[in-house]
C-alpha atoms as a PDB file:
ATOM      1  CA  UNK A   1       7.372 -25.411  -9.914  1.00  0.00           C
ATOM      2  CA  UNK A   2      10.338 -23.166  -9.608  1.00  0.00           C
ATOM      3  CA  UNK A   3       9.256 -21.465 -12.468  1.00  0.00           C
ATOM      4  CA  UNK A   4       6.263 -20.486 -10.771  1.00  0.00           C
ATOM      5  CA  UNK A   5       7.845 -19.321  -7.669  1.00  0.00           C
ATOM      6  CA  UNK A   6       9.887 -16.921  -9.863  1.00  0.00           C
ATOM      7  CA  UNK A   7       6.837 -15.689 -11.111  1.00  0.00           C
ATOM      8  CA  UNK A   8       5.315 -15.369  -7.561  1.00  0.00           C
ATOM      9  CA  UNK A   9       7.880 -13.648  -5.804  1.00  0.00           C
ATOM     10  CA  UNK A  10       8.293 -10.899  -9.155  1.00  0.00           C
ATOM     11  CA  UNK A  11       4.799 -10.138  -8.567  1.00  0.00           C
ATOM     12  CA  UNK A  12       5.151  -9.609  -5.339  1.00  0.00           C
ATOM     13  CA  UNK A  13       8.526  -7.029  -6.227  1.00  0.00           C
ATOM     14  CA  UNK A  14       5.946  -5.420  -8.578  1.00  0.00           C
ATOM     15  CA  UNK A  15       2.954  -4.630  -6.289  1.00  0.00           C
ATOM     16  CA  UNK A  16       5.305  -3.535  -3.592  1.00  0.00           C
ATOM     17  CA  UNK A  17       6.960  -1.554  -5.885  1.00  0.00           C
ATOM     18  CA  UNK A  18       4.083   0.196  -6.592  1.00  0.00           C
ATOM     19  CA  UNK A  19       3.732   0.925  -3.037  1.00  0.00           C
ATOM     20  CA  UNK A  20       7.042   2.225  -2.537  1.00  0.00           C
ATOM     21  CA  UNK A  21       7.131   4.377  -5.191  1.00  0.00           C
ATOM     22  CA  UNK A  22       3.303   5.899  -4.057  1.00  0.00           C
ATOM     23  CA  UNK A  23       5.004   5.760  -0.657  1.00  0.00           C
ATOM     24  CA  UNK A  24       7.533   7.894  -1.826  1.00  0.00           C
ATOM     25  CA  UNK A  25       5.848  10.154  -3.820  1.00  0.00           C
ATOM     26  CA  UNK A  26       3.440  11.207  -1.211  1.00  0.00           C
ATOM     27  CA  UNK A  27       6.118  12.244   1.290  1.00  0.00           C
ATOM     28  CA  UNK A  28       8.031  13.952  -1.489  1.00  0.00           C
ATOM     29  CA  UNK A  29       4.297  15.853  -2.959  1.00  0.00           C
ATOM     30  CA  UNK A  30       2.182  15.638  -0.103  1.00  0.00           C
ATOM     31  CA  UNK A  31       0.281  18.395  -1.597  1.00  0.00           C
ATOM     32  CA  UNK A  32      -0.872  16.340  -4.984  1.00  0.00           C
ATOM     33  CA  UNK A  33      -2.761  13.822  -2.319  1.00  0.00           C
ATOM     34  CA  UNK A  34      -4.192  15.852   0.085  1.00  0.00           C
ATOM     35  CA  UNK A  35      -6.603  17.577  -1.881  1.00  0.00           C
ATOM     36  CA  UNK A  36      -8.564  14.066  -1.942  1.00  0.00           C
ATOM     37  CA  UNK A  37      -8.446  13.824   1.855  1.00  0.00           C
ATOM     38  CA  UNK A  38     -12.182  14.278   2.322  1.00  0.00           C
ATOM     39  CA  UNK A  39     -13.064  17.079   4.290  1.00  0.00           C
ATOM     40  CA  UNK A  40     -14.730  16.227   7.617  1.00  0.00           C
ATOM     41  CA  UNK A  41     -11.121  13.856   8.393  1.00  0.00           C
ATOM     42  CA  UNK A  42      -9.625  17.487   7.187  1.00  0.00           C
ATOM     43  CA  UNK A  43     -11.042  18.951  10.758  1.00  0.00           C
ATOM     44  CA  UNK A  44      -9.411  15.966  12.504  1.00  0.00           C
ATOM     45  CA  UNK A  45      -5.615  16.144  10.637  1.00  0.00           C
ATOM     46  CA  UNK A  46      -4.304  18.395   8.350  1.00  0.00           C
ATOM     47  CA  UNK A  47      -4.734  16.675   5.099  1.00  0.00           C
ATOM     48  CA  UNK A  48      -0.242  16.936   5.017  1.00  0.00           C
ATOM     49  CA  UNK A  49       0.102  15.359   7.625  1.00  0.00           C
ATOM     50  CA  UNK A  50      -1.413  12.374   6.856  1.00  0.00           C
ATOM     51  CA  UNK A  51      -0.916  11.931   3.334  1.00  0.00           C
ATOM     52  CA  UNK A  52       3.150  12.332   4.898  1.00  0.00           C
ATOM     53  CA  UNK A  53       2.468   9.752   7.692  1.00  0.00           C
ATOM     54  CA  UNK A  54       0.868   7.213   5.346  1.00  0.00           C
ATOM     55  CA  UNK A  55       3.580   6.778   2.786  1.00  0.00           C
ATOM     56  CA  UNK A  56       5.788   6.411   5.465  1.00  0.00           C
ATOM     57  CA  UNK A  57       4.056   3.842   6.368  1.00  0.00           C
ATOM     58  CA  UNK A  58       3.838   2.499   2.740  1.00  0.00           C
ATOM     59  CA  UNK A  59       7.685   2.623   2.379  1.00  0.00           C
ATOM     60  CA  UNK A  60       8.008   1.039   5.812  1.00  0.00           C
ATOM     61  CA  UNK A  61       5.786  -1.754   5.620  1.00  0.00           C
ATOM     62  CA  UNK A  62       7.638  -1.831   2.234  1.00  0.00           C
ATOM     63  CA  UNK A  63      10.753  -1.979   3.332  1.00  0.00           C
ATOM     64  CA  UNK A  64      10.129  -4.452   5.933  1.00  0.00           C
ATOM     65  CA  UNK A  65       8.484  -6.844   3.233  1.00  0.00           C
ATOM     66  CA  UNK A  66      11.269  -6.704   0.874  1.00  0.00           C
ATOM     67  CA  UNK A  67      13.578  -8.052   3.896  1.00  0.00           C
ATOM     68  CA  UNK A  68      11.801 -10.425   5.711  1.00  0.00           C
ATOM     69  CA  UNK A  69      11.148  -8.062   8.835  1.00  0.00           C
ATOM     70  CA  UNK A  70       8.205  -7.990  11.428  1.00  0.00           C
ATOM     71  CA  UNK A  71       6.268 -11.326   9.951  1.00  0.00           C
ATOM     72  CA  UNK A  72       2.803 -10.648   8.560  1.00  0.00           C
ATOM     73  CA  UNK A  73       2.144  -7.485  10.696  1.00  0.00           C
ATOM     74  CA  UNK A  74       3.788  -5.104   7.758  1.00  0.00           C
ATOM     75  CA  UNK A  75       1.655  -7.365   5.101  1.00  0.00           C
ATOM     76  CA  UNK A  76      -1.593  -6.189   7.526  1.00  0.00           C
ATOM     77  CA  UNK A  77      -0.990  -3.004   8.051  1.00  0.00           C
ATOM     78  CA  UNK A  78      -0.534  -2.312   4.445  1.00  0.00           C
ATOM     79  CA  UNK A  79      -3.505  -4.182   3.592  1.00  0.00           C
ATOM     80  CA  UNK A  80      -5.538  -1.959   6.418  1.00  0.00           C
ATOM     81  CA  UNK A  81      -4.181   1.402   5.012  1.00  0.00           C
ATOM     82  CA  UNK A  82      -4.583   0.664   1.685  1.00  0.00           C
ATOM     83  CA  UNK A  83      -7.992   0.059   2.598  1.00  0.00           C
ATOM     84  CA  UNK A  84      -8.548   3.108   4.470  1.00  0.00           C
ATOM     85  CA  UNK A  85      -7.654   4.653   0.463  1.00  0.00           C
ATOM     86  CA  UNK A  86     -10.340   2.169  -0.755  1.00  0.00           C
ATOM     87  CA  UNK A  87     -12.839   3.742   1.282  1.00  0.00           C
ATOM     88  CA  UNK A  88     -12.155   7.614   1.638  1.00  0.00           C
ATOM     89  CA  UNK A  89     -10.314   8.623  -1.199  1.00  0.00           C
ATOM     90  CA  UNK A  90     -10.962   6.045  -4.533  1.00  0.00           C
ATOM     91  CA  UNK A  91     -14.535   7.932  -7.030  1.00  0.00           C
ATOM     92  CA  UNK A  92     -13.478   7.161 -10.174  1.00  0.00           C
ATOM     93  CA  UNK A  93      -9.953   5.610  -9.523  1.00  0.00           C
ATOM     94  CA  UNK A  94     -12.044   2.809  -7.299  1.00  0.00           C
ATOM     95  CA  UNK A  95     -11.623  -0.205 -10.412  1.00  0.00           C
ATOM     96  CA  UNK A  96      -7.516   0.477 -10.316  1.00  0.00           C
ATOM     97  CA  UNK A  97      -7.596   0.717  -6.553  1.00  0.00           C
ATOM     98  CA  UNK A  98      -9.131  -2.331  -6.116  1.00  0.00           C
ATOM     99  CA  UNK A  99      -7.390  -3.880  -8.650  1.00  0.00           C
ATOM    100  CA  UNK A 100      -4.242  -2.738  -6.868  1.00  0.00           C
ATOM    101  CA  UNK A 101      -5.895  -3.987  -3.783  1.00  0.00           C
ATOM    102  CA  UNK A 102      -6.719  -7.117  -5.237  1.00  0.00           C
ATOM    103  CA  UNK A 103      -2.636  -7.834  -6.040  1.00  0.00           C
ATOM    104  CA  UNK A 104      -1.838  -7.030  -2.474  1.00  0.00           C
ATOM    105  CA  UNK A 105      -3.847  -9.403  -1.061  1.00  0.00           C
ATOM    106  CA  UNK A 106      -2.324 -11.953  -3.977  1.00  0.00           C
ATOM    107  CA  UNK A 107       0.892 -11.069  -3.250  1.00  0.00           C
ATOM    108  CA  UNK A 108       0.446 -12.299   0.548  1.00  0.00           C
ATOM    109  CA  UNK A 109      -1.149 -15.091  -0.187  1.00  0.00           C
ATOM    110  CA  UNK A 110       1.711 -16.161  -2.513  1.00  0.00           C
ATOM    111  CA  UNK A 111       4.051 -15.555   0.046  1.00  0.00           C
ATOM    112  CA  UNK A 112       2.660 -16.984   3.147  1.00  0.00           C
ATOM    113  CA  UNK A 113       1.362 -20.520   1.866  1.00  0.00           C
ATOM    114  CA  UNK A 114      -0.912 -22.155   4.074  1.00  0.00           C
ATOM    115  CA  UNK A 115       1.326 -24.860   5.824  1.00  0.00           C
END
């Protein structure tokens, strides 16, 4: 049983790894995500802007994760953003987003066992 909570939790260090780094790639090269913002949530926020603001809120919610911090709010809001990607932004990338998606979810579910 250890064994398998070894395996858990490094899952969980991989998936939110892959956030982080996404997290802080798109603050770093806002530019190479904003050109899949779609256009009519262009009119509403520049495209930089928000491809900024959400992977701050990837390496947050990351962040906060990794420690222990904030209880499942930062596992949710994760979740909901990554969704928002899911639905606007994934054409041809959908099978790896949801995939991705898919070890998110895992990942909490690993880590908050139903009592």
């Amino acid at each position: 049983m250890i064994i398998q909570r070894y395996i858990a939790r490094l899952g969980t260090l991989i998936i939110l790894a892959v956030f982080f780094y996404f997290g802080i790639h798109s603050v770093m090269n806002p530019d190479t995500y904003a050109s899949l913002i779609p256009s009519f949530i262009g009119t509403v926020i520049n495209p930089l802007m928000l491809v900024t603001l959400h992977g701050m809120v990837e390496m947050a919610c990351t962040l906060l994760i990794l420690f222990s911090l904030g209880g499942k709010w930062p596992w949710y809001i994760l979740m909901l953003s990554f969704l928002g990607v899911l639905v606007s932004v994934s054409g041809i990338t959908l099978v790896r987003d949801l995939g991705i998606f898919g070890g998110l979810v895992l990942a909490y579910v690993v880590s908050h066992p139903t009592e």
